[in-house]
C-alpha atoms as a PDB file:
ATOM      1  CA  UNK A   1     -18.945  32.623 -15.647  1.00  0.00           C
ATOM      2  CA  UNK A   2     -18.162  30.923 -12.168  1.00  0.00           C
ATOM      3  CA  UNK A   3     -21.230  32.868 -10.849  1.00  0.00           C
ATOM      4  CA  UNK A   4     -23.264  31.834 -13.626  1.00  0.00           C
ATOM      5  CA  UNK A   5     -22.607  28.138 -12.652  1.00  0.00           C
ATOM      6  CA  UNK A   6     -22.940  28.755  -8.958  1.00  0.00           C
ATOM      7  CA  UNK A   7     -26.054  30.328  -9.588  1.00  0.00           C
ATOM      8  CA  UNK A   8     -27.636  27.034 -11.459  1.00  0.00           C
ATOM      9  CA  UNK A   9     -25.757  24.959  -9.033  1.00  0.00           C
ATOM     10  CA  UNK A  10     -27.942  26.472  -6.493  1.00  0.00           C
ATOM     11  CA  UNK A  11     -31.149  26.150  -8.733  1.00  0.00           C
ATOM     12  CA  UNK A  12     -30.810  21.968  -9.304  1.00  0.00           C
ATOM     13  CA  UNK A  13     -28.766  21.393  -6.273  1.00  0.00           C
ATOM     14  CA  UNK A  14     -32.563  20.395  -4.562  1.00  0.00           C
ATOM     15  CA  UNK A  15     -34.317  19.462  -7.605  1.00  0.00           C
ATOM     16  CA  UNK A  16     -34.590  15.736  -7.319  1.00  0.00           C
ATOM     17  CA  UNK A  17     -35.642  15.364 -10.672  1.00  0.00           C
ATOM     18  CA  UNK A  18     -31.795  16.421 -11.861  1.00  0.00           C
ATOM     19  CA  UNK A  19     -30.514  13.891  -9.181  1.00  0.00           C
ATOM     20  CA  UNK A  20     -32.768  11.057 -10.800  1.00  0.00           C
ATOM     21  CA  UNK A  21     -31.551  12.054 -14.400  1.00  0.00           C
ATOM     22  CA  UNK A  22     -28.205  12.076 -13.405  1.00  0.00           C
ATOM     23  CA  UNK A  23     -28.338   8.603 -12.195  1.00  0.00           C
ATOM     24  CA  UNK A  24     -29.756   7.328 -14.699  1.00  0.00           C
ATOM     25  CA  UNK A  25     -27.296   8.743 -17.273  1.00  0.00           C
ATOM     26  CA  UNK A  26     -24.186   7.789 -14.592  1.00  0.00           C
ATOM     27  CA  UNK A  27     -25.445   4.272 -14.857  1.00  0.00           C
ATOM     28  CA  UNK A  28     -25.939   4.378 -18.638  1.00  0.00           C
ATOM     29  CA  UNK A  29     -22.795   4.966 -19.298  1.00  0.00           C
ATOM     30  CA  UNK A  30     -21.340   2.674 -16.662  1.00  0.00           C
ATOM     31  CA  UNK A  31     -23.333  -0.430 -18.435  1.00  0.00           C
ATOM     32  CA  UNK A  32     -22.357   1.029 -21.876  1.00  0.00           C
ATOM     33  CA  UNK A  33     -19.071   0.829 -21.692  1.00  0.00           C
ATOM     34  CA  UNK A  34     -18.523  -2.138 -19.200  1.00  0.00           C
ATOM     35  CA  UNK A  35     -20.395  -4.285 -22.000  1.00  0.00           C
ATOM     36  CA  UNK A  36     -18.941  -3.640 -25.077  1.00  0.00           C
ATOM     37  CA  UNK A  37     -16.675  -6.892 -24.487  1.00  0.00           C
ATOM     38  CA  UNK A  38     -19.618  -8.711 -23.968  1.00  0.00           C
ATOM     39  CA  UNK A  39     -21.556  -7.375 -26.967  1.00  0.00           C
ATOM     40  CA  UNK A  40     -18.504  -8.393 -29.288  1.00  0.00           C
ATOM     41  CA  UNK A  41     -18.496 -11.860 -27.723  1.00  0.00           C
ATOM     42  CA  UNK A  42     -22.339 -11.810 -28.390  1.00  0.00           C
ATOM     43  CA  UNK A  43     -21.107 -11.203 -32.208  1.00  0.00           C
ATOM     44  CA  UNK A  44     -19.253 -14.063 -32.183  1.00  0.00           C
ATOM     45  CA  UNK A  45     -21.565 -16.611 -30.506  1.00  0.00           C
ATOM     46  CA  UNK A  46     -24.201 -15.207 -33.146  1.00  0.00           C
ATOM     47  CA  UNK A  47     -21.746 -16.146 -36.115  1.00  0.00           C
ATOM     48  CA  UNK A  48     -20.741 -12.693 -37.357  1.00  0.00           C
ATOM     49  CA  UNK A  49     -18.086 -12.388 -39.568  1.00  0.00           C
ATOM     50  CA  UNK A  50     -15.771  -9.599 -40.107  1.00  0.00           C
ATOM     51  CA  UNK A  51     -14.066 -10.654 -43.396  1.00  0.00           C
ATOM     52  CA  UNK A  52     -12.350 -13.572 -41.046  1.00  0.00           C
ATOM     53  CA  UNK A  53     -11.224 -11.339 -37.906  1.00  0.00           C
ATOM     54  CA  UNK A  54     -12.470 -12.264 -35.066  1.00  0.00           C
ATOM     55  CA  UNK A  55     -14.725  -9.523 -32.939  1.00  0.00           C
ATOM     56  CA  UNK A  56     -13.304 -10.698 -29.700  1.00  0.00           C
ATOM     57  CA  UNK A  57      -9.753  -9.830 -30.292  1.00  0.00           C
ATOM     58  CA  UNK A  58     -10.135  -6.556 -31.722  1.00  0.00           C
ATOM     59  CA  UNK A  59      -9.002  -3.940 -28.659  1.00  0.00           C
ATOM     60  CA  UNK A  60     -11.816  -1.835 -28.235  1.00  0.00           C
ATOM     61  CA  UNK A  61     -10.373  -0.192 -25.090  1.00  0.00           C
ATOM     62  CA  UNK A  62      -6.696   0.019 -25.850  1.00  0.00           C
ATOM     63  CA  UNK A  63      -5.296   3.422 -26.947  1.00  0.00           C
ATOM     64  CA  UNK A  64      -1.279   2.386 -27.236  1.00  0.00           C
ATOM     65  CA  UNK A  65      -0.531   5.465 -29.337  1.00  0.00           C
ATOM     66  CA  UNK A  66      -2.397   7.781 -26.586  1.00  0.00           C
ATOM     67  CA  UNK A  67       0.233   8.354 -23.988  1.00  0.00           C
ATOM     68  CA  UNK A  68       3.447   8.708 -25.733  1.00  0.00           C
END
């Protein structure tokens, strides 16, 4: 399996293409998930409501329960 991977390593390692793709999805997910605080405060300026909690205070990044 190693070889396998080697072996298409050494097919995109020069495709620029793959480098260009890869970018692009790198810095996807970068601005994904650096602005979901910022779409939530969006929410609120917008006037969502959530049954009366506020968007802005839920913890969309904290995981308390992860690392026990």
């Amino acid at each position: 399996m190693i070889r396998a991977l080697k072996l298409e390593w050494l097919k995109v390692r020069n495709y620029r293409v793959f480098w260009i793709l890869t970018g692009m999805y790198l810095l996807a997910l970068l601005v994904i998930t650096s602005g979901g605080v910022f779409f939530l405060e969006w929410l609120k300026s917008e006037g969502a409501d959530f049954r009366g909690i506020d968007p802005t205070i839920v913890p969309i990044y904290d995981f308390p329960d992860i690392w026990q």
